[in-house]
N, C-alpha and C. Protein backbone atom coordinates (compact mmCIF):
# COMPACT_ATOMS: atom_id res chain seq x y z
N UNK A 1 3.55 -70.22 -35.13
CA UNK A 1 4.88 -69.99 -35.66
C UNK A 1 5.19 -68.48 -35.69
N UNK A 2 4.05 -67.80 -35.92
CA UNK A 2 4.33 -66.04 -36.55
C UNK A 2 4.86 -65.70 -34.40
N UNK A 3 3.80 -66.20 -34.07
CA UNK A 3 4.46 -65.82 -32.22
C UNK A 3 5.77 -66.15 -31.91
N UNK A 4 5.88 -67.16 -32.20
CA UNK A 4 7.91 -67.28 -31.95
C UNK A 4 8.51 -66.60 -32.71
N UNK A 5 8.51 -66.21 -33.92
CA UNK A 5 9.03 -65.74 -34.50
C UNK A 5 8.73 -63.76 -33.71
N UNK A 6 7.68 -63.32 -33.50
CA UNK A 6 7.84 -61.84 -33.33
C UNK A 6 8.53 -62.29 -31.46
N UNK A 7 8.39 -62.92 -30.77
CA UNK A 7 9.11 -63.07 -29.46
C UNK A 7 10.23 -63.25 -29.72
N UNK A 8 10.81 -63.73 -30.59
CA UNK A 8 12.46 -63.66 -31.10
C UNK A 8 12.84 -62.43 -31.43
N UNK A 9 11.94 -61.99 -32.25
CA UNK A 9 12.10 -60.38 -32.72
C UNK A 9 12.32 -59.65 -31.65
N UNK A 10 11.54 -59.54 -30.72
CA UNK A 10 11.57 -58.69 -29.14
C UNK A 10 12.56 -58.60 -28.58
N UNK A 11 13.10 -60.02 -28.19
CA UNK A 11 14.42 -60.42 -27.29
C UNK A 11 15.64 -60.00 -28.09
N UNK A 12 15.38 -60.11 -29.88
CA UNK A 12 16.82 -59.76 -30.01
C UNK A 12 16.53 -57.68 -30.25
N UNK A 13 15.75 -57.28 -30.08
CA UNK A 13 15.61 -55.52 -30.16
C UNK A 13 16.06 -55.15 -28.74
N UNK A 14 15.39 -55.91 -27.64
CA UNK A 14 15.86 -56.24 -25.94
C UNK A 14 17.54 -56.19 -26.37
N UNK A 15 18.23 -57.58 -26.84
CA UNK A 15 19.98 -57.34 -26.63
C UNK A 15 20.30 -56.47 -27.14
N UNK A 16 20.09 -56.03 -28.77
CA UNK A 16 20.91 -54.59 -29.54
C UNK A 16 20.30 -53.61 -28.39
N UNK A 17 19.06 -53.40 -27.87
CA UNK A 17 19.27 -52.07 -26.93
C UNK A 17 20.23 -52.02 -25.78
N UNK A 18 20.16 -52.92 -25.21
CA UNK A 18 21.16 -53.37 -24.04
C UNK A 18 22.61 -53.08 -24.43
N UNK A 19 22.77 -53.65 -25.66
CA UNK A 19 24.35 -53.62 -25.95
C UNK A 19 24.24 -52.23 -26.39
N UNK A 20 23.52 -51.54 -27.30
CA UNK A 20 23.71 -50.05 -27.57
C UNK A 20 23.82 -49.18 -25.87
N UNK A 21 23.13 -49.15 -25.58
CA UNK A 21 22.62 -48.48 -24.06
C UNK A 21 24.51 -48.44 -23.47
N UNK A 22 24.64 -50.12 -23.66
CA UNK A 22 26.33 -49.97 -22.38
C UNK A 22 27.59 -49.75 -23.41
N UNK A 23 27.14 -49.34 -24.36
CA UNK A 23 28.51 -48.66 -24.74
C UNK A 23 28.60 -47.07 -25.04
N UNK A 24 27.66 -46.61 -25.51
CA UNK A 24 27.10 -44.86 -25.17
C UNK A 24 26.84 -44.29 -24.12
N UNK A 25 26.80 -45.20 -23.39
CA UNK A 25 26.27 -43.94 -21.78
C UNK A 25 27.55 -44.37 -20.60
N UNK A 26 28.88 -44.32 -21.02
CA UNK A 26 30.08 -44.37 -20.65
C UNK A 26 30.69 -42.32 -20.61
N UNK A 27 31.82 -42.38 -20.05
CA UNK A 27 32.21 -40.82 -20.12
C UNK A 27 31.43 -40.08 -21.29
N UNK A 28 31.43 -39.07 -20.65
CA UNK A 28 31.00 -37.61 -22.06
C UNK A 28 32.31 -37.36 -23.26
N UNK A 29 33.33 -37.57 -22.80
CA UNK A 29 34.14 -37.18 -23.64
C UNK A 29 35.51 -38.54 -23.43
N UNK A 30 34.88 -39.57 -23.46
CA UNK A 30 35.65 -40.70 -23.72
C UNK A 30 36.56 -41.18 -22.20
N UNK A 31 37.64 -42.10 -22.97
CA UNK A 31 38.38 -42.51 -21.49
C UNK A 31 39.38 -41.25 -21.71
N UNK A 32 40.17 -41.66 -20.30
CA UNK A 32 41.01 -40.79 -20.49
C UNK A 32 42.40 -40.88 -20.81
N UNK A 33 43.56 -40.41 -21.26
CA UNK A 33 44.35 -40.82 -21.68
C UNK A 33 45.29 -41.27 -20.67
N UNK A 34 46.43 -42.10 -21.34
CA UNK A 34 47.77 -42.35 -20.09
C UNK A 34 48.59 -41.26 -19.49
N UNK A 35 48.77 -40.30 -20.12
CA UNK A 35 49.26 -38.61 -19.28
C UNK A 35 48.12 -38.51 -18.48
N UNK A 36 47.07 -38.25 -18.53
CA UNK A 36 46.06 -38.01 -17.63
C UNK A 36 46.11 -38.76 -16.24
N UNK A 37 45.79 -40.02 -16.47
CA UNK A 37 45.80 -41.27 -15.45
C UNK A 37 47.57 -41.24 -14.68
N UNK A 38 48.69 -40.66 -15.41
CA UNK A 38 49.60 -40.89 -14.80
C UNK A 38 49.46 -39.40 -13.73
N UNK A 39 49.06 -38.67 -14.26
CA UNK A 39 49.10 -37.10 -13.86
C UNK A 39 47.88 -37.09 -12.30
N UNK A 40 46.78 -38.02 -12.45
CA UNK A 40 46.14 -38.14 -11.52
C UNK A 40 46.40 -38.27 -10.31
N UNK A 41 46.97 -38.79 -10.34
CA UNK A 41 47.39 -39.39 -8.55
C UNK A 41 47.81 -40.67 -8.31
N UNK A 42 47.78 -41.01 -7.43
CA UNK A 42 48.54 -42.67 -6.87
C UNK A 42 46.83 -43.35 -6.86
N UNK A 43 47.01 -44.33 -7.27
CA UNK A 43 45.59 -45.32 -6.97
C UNK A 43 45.47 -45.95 -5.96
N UNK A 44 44.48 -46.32 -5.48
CA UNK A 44 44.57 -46.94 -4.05
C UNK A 44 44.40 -48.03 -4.37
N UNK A 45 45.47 -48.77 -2.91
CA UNK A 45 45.94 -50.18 -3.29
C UNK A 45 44.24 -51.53 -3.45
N UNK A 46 44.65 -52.35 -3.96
CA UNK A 46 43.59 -52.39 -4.60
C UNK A 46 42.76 -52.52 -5.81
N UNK A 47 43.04 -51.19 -6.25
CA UNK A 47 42.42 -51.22 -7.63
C UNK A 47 43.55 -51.70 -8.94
N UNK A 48 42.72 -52.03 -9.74
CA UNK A 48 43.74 -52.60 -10.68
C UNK A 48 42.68 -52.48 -11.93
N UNK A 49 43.26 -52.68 -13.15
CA UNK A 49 42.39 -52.53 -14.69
C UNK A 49 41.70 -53.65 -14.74
């Protein structure tokens, strides 16, 4: 029982790192704003949000 229980422990330290990991290691200084993105340029056809 104590083994399922610390292999549960593992897998869920495994998802909180995973989910921590993909939301911090995105831009250095965030997204960017809608003046920015409008100020950028034309997008190529294609891309979309």
């Amino acid at each position: 029982m104590a083994l399922l229980l610390l292999e549960a422990l593992g897998a869920l330290l495994i998802l909180v790192f995973i989910v921590w990991w993909t939301m911090f290691s995105g831009r250095k200084h965030g997204e960017l704003e809608d003046s920015a993105r409008r100020n950028a340029g034309p997008e190529k056809p294609g891309d979309s949000l």
